[in-house]
C-alpha atoms as a PDB file:
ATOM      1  CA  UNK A   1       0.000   0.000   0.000  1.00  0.00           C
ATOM      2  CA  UNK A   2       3.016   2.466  -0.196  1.00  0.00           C
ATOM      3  CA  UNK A   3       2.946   3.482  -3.232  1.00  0.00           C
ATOM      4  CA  UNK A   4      -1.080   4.667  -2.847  1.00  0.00           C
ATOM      5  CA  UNK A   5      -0.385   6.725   0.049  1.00  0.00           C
ATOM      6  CA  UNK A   6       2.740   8.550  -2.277  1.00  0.00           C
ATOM      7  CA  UNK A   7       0.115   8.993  -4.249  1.00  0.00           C
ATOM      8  CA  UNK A   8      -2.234  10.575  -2.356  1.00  0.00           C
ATOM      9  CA  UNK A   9       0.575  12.750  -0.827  1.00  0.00           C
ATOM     10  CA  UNK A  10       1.654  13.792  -4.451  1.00  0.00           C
ATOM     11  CA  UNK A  11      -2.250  14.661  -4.960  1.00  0.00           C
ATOM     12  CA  UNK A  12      -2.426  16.867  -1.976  1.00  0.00           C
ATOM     13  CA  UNK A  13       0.665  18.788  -3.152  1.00  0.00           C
ATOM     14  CA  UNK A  14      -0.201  19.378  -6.480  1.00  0.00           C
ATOM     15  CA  UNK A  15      -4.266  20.971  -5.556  1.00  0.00           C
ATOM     16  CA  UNK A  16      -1.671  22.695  -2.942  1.00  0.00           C
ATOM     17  CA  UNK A  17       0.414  24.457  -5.682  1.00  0.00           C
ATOM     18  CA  UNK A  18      -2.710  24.725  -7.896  1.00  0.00           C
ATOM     19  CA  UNK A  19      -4.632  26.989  -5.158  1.00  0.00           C
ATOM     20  CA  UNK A  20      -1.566  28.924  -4.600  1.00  0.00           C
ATOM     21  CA  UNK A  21      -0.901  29.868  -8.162  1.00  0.00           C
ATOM     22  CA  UNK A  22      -4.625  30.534  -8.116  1.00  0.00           C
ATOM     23  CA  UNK A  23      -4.114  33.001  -5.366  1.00  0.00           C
ATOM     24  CA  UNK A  24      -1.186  34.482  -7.139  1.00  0.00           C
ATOM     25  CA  UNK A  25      -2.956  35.278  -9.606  1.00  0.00           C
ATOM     26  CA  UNK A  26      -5.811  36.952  -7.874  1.00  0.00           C
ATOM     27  CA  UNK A  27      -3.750  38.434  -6.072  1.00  0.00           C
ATOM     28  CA  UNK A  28      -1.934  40.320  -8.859  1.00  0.00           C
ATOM     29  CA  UNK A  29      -4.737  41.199 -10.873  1.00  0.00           C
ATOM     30  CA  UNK A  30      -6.065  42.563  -6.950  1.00  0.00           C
ATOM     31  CA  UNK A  31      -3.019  44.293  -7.073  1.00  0.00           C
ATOM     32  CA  UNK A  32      -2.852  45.692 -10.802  1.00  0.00           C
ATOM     33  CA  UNK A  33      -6.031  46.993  -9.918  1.00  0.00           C
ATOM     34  CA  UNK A  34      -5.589  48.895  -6.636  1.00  0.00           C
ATOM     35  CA  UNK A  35      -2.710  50.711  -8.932  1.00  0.00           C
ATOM     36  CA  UNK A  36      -5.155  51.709 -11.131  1.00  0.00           C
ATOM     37  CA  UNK A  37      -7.615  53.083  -9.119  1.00  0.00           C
ATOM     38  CA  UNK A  38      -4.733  54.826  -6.992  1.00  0.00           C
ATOM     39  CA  UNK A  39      -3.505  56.377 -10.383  1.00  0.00           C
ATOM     40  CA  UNK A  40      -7.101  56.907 -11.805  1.00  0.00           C
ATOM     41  CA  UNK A  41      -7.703  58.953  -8.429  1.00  0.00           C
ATOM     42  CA  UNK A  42      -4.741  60.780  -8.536  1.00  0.00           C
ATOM     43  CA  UNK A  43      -6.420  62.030 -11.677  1.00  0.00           C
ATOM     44  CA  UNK A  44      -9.656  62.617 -10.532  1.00  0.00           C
ATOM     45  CA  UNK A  45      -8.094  65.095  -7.885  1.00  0.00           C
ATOM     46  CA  UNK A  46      -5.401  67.019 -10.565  1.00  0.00           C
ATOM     47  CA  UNK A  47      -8.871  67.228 -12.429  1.00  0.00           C
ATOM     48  CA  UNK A  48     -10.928  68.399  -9.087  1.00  0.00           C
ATOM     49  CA  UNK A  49      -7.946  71.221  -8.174  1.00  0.00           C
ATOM     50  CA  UNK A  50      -8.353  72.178 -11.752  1.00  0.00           C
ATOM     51  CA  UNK A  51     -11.899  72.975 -11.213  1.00  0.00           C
ATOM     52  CA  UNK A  52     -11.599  74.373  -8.033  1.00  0.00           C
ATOM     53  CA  UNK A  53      -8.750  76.718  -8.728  1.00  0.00           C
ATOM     54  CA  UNK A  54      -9.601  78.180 -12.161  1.00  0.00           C
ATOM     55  CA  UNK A  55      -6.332  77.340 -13.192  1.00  0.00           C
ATOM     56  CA  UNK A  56      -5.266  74.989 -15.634  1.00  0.00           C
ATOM     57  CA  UNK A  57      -1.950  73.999 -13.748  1.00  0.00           C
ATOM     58  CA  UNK A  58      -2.977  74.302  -9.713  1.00  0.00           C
ATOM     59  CA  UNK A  59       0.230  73.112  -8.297  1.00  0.00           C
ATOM     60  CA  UNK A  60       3.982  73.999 -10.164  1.00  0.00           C
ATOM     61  CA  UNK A  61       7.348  73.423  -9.244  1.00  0.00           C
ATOM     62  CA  UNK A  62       9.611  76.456  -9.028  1.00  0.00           C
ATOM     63  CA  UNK A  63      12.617  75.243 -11.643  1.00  0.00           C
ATOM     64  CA  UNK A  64      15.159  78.484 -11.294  1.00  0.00           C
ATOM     65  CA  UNK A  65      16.571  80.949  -8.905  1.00  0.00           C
ATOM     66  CA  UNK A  66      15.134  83.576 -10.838  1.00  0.00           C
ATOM     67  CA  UNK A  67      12.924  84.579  -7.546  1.00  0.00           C
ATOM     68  CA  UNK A  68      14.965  84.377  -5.343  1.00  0.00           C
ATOM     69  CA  UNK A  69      14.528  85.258  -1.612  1.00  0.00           C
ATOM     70  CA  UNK A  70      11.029  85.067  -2.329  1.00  0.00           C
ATOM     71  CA  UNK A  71      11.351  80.977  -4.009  1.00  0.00           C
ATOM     72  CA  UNK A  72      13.796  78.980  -4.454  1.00  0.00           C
ATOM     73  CA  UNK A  73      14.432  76.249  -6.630  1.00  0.00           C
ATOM     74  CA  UNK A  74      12.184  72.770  -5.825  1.00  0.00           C
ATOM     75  CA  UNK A  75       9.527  74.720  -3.672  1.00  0.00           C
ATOM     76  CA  UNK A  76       5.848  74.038  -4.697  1.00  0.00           C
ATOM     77  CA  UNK A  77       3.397  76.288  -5.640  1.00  0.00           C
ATOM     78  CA  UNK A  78      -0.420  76.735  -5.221  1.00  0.00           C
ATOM     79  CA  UNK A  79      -2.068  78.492  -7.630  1.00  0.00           C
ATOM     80  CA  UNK A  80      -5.593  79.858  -8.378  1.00  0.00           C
ATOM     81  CA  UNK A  81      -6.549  81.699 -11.817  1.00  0.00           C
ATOM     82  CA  UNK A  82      -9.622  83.601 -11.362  1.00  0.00           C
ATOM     83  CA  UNK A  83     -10.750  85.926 -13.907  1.00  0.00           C
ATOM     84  CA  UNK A  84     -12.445  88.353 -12.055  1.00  0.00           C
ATOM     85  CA  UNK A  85      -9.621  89.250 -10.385  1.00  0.00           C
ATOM     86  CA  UNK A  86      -7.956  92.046 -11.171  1.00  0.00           C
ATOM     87  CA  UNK A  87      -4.013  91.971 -12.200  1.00  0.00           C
ATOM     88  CA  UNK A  88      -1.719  93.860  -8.992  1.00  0.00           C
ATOM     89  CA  UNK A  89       1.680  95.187  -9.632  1.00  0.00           C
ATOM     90  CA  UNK A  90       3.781  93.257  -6.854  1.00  0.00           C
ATOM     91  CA  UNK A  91       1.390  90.173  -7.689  1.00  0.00           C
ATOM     92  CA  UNK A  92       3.375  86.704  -8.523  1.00  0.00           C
ATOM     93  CA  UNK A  93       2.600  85.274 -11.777  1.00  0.00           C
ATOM     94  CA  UNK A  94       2.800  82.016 -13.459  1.00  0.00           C
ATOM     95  CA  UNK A  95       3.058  82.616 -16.883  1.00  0.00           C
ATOM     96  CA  UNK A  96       3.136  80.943 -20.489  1.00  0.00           C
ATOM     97  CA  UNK A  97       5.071  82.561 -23.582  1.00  0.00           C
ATOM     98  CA  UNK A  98       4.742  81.302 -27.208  1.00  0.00           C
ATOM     99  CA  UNK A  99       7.869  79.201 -28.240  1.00  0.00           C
ATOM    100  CA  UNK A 100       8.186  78.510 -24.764  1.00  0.00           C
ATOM    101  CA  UNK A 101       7.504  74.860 -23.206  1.00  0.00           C
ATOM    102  CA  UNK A 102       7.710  75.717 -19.968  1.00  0.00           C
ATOM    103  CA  UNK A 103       5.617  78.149 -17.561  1.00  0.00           C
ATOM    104  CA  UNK A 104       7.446  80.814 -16.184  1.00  0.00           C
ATOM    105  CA  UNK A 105       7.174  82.537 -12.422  1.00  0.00           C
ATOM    106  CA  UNK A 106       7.819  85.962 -11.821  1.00  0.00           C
ATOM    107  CA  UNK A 107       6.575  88.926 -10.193  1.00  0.00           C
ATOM    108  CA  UNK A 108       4.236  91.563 -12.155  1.00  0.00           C
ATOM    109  CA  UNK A 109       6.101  95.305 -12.227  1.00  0.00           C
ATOM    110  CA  UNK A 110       4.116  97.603 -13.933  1.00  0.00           C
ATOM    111  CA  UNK A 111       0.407  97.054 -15.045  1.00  0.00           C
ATOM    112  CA  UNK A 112      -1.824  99.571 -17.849  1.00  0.00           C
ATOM    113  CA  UNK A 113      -5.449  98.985 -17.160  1.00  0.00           C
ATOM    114  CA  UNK A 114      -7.212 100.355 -20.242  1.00  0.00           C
ATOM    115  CA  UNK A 115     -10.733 101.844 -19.902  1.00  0.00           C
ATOM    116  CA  UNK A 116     -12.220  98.845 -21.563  1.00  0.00           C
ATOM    117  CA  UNK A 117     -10.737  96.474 -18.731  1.00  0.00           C
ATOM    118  CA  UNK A 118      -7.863  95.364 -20.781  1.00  0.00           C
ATOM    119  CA  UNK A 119      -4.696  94.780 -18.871  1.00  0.00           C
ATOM    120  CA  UNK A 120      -1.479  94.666 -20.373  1.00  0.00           C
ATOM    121  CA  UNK A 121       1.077  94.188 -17.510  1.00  0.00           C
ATOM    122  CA  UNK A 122       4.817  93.785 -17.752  1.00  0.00           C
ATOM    123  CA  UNK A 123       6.800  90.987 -14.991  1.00  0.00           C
ATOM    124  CA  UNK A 124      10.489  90.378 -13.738  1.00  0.00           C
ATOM    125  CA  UNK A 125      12.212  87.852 -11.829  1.00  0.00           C
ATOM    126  CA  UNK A 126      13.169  89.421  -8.403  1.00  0.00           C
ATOM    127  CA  UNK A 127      17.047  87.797  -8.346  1.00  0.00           C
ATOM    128  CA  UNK A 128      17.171  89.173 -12.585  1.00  0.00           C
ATOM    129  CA  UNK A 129      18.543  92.353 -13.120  1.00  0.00           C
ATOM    130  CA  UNK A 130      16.143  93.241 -16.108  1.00  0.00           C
ATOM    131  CA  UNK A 131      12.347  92.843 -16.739  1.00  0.00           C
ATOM    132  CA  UNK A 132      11.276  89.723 -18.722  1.00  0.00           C
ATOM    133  CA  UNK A 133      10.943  91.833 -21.915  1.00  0.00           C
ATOM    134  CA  UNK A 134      13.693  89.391 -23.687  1.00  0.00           C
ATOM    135  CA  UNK A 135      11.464  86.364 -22.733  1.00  0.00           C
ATOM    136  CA  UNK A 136       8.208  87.289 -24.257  1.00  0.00           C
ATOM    137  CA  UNK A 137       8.166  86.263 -27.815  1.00  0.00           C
ATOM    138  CA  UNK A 138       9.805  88.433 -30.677  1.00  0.00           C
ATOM    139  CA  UNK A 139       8.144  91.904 -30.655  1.00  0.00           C
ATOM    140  CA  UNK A 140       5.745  91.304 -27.598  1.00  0.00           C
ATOM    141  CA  UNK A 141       6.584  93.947 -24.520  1.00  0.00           C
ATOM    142  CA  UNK A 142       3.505  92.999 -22.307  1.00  0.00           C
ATOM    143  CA  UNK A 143       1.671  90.351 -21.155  1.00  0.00           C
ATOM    144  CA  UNK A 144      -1.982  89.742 -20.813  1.00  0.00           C
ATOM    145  CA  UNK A 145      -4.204  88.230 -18.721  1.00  0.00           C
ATOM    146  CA  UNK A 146      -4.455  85.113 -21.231  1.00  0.00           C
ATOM    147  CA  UNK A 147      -1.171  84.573 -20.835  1.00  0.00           C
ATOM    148  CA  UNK A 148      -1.480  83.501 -17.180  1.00  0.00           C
ATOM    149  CA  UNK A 149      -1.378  80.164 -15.947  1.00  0.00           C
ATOM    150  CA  UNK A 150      -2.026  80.987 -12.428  1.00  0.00           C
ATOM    151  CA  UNK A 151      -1.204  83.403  -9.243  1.00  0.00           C
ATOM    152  CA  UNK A 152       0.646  82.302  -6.227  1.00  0.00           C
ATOM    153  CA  UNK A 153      -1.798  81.608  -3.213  1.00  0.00           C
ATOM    154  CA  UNK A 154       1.058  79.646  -1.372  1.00  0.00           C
ATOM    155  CA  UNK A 155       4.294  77.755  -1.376  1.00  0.00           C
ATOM    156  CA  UNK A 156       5.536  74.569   0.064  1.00  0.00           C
ATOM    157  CA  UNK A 157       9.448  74.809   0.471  1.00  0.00           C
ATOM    158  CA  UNK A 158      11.678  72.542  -1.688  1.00  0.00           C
ATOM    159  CA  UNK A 159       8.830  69.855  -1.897  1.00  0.00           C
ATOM    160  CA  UNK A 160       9.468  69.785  -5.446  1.00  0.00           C
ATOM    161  CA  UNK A 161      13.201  68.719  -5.757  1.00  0.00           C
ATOM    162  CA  UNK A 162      12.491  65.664  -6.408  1.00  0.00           C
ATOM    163  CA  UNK A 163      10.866  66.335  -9.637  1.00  0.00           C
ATOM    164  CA  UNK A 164      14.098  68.709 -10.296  1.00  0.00           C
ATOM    165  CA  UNK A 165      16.004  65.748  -9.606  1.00  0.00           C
ATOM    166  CA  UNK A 166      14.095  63.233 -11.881  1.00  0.00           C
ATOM    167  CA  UNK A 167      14.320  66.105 -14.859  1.00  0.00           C
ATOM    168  CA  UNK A 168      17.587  66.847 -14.266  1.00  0.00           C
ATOM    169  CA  UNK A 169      18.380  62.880 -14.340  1.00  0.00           C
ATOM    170  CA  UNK A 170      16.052  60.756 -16.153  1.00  0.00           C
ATOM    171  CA  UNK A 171      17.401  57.426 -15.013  1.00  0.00           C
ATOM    172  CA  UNK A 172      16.747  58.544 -11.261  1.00  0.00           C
ATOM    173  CA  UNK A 173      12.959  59.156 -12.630  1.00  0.00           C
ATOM    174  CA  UNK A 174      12.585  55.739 -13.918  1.00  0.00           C
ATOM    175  CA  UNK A 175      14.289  53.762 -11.205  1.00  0.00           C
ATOM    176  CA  UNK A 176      11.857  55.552  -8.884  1.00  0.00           C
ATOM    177  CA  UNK A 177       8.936  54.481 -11.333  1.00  0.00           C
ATOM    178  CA  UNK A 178       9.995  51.050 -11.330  1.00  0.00           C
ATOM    179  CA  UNK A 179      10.635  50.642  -7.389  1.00  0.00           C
ATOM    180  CA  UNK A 180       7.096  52.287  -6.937  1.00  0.00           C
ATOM    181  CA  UNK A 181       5.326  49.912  -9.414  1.00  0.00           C
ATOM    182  CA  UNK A 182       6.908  46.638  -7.949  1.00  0.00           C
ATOM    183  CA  UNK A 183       5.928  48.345  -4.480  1.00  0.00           C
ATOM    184  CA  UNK A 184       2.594  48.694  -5.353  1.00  0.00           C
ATOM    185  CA  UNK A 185       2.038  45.322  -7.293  1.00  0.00           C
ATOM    186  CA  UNK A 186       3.979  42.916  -4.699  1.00  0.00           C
ATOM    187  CA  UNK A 187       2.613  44.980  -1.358  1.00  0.00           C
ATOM    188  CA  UNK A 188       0.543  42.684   0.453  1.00  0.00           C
ATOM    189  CA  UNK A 189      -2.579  43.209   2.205  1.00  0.00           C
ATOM    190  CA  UNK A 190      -2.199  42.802   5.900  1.00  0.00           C
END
């Protein structure tokens, strides 16, 4: 009768392994899907601020020293972008030029309100010694109010190096991709 009892131990072992690449499975799939719905509501908030702030960028990453003592490079800012309010000399700005990928921020300097409640305003970095004139594109000396991504409401201090740090060095950004995703899809539930 040996050999029947192997058998039956051999049985056992393999509905044993079966199960647990069931679980596995589920398990992943459990897994690739609380990543998605951690990414989808990561999302749904970017798109809530959005709403909530007017503007179409609510949170940015100062990237130079250009404003300097006021920022400095890696602190995050809050933005809002409503368009009733009015455009203040002294006001930080976050900006978009043509030609330019990047939004820039910088402090408005001189503002002309025309009659017709046009504003043409004119901005500088507080650590540059000139006004942004030679970063506006070719033949443009003001901005306008379409050209604003957002004001400053607040700041977080060098929260945002690390996205310096993974533009600066891609690798660094993908590594830190990678160690999240396997993070996510081999955590287990306790």
């Amino acid at each position: 009768g040996w050999p029947r009892s192997g058998g039956i131990r051999g049985g056992v072992a393999m509905d044993l392994f079966g199960d647990l690449r069931r679980m596995n499975k589920r398990q992943l799939y459990y897994q690739v899907l609380n990543f998605a719905m951690i990414v989808s509501s990561a999302l749904m908030i970017w798109k809530g601020l959005i709403v909530v702030t007017g503007s179409e960028s609510p949170i940015v990453v100062v990237l130079s020293g250009s404003m300097e003592p006021a920022f400095h490079r890696g602190d995050l800012l809050f933005l809002t972008n409503f368009h009733d309010d009015p455009i203040r000399a002294g006001e930080i700005v976050v900006f978009k030029v043509e030609g330019r990928d990047i939004p820039i921020v910088h402090r408005v300097i001189k503002v002309h309100e025309k009659g017709n409640g046009n504003i043409k305003f004119l901005t500088k970095g507080d650590n540059n010694e000139v006004d942004d004139r030679g970063l506006y594109k070719e033949g443009q000396n003001w901005l306008e109010k379409k050209d604003v991504v957002g004001r400053a409401r607040g700041f977080l201090p060098y929260v945002g190096m690390v996205t310096i740090i993974m533009n600066d060095y891609p690798k660094f950004k993908y590594a830190l991709l990678a160690v999240m995703g396997a993070y996510v899809l081999l955590k287990r539930e306790s």
